[in-house]
Each structure stands twice: as structure tokens, then as C-alpha cells.
Protein backbone atom coordinates (compact mmCIF):
# COMPACT_ATOMS: atom_id res chain seq x y z
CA UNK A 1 43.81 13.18 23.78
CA UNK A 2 41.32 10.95 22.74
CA UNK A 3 37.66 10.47 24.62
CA UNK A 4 36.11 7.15 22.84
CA UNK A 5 32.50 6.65 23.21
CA UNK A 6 30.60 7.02 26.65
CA UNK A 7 29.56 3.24 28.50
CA UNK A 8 26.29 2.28 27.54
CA UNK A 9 24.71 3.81 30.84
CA UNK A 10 25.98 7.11 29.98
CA UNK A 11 24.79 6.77 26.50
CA UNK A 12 21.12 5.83 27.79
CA UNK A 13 21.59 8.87 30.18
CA UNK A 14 21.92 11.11 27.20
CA UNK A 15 18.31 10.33 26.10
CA UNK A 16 17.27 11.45 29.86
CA UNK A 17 19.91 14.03 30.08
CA UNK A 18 18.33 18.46 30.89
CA UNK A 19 14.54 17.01 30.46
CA UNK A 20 11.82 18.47 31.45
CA UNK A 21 9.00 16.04 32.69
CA UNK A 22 5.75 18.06 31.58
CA UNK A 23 2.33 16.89 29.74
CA UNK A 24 1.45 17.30 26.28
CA UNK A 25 -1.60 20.06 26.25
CA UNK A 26 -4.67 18.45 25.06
CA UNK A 27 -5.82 21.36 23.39
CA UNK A 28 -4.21 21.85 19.54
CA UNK A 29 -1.62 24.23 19.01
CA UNK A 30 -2.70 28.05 18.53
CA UNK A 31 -2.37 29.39 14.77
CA UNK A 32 1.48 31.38 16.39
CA UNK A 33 3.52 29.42 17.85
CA UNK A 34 5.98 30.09 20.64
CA UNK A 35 9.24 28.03 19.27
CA UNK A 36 10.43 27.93 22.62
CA UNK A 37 6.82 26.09 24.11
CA UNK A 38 6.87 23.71 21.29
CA UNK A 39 9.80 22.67 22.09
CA UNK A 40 9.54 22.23 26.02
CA UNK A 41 6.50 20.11 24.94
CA UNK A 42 8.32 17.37 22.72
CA UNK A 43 10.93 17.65 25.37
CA UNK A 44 8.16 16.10 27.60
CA UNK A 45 7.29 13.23 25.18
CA UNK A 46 8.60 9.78 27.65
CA UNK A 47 10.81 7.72 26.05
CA UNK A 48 10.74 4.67 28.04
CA UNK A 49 14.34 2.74 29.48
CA UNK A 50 13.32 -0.11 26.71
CA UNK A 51 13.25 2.43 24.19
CA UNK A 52 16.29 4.45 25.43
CA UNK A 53 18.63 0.77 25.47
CA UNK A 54 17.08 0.27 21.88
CA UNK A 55 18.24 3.17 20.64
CA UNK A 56 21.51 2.91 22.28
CA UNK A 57 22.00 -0.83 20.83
CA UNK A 58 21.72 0.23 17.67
CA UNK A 59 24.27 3.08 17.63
CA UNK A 60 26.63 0.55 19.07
CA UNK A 61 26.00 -2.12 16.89
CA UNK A 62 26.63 0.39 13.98
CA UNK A 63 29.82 1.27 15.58
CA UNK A 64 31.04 -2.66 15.65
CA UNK A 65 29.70 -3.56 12.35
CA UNK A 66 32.15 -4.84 10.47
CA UNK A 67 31.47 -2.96 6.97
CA UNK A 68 31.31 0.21 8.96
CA UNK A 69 34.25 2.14 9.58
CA UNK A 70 32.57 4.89 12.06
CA UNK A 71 28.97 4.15 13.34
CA UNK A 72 26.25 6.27 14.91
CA UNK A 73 27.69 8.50 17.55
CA UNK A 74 26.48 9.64 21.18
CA UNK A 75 25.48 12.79 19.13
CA UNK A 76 23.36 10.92 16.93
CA UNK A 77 22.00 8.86 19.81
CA UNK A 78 20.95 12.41 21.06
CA UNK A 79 19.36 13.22 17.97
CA UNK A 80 17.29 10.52 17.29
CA UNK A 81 15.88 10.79 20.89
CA UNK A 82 14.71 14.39 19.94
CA UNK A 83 13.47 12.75 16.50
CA UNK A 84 11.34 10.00 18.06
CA UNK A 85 10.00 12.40 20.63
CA UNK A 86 9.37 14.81 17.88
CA UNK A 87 7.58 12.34 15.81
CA UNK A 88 5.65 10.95 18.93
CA UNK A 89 4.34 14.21 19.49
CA UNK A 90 3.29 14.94 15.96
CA UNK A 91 1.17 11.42 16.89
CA UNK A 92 -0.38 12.91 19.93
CA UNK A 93 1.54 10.31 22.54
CA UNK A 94 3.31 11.54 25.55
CA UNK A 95 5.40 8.32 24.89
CA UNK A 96 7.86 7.03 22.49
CA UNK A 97 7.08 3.25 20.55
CA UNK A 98 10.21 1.28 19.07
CA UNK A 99 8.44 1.68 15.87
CA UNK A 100 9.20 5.53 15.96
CA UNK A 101 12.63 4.46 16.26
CA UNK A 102 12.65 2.30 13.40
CA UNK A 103 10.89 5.19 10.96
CA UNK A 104 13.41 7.54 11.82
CA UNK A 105 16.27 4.79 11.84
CA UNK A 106 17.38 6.06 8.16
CA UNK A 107 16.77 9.55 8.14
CA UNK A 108 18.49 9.84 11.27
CA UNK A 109 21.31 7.77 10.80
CA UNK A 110 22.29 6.98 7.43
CA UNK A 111 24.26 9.95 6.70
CA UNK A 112 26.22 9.34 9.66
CA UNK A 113 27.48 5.98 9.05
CA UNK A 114 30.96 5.68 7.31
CA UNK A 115 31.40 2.51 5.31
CA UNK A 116 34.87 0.66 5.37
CA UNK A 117 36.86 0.80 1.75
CA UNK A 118 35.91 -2.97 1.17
CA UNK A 119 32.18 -2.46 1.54
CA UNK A 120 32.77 0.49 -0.68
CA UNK A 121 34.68 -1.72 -3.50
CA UNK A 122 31.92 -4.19 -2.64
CA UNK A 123 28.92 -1.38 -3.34
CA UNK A 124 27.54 -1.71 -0.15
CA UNK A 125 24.98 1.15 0.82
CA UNK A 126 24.63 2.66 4.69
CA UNK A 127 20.90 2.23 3.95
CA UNK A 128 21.23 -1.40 3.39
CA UNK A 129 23.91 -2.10 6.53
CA UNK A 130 21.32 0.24 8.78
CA UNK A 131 18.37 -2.19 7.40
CA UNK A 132 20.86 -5.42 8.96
CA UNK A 133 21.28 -3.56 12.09
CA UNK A 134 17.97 -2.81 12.73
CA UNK A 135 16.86 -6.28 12.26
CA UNK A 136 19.70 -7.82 14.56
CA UNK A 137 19.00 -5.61 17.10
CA UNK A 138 16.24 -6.92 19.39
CA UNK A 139 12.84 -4.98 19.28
CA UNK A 140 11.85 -4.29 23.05
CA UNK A 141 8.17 -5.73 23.22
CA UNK A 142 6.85 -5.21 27.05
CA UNK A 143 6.94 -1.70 28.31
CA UNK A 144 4.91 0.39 29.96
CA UNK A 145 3.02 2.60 27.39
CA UNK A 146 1.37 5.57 29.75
């Protein structure tokens, strides 16, 4: 049996997917920290439908790059949502920016990527194919912030 990848709607809905829609407390965190609050709170960080179909073109357009054997998976699609929100958070947004996607593009996805044998025989790097990727894939520019 073999599954494939998701469409792209499902994809996006992975981002969205078992959320829970709270505010970020405006007071900082207490000295202890309940794991299980901290976590409910990035879980409330927005990311935006821009953000969400960014994300999502850029694990597909790992998966049909040609000097990529396996690209970024729904899994990692999943992961780098709870990266960017993590990261917005740290920044004190309730919202995600396409540049917190682009930050975590490499440490997030690099080690994911499988490179064909030819881009191996031709030393290609993941790093560098992730670095064409991200500038082929269009940035979303207009979205609503708050």
C-alpha cells in the first residue's frame, strides 16, 4: 500500500489541524514553567492562510526539485508550523511573518531533504538547493498581521 503525499488543501489543513485559538498572556512567563501552558500558548500563535500556502509551496517544490530525490514531507510541513509559531512567540507576536519561515527554512528542513546520486557526484549541498527553493517560491506580501 502506498499513501503519497496529501493535496495541497490537506497539507495547509495540517498547519490548522487540533489548534487551539487562545491569546498570548501579556504578562512574562513565571520563573516555573508549566510545559503543558507553554505549549497551549505557541499553539495559539496565528499563522495566517498566506503563510500556511507558503509553507506548503515550499515542501512541494522540494519534493519536485529535480536534484532532490525525497523533499520536505507533510511531517515536516507540521514541524515547521510549530517552529515558526515557536519562534513568533519567542518575538512576542500572536502571528506568524514569512520571514519566520525563511529563518527556520534550514534548520527545519535541510536534514530532511535527500539529494539525487547526480547532485551528489555533482557536490551539491541540501543547504544550497533549500537556498534555490526558497527564492523561487513566491514570498506572500499582503496579509493581515493582527
Amino acid at each position: 500500500m502506498q499513501l503519497g503525499y496529501p493535496a495541497e488543501d490537506e497539507e495547509e489543513m495540517i498547519l490548522t489541524g487540533g489548534r487551539e485559538r487562545r491569546t498570548i498572556p501579556a504578562t512574562p512567563l513565571p520563573a516555573t514553567v508549566d510545559l503543558a501552558e507553554l505549549r497551549r500558548m505557541v499553539d495559539a500563535v496565528r499563522v495566517e492562510q498566506p503563510v500556511r500556502r507558503y509553507i506548503v509551496a515550499l515542501a512541494r517544490a522540494t519534493r519536485e526539485h529535480e536534484d532532490l530525490q525525497v523533499g520536505a514531507s507533510p511531517r515536516a510541513v507540521e514541524h515547521m508550523g510549530d517552529a515558526v509559531r515557536a519562534r513568533a512567540f519567542l518575538e512576542g507576536r500572536e502571528y506568524v511573518l514569512p520571514d519566520d519561515v525563511k529563518a527556520l527554512a534550514r534548520p527545519v528542513l535541510t536534514h530532511r531533504l535527500v539529494l539525487t546520486t547526480d547532485a551528489r557526484i555533482r557536490d551539491r549541498r541540501a543547504e544550497e538547493i533549500l537556498d534555490e527553493v526558497l527564492e523561487q517560491v513566491p514570498v506572500p506580501v499582503e496579509f493581515q498581521e493582527a
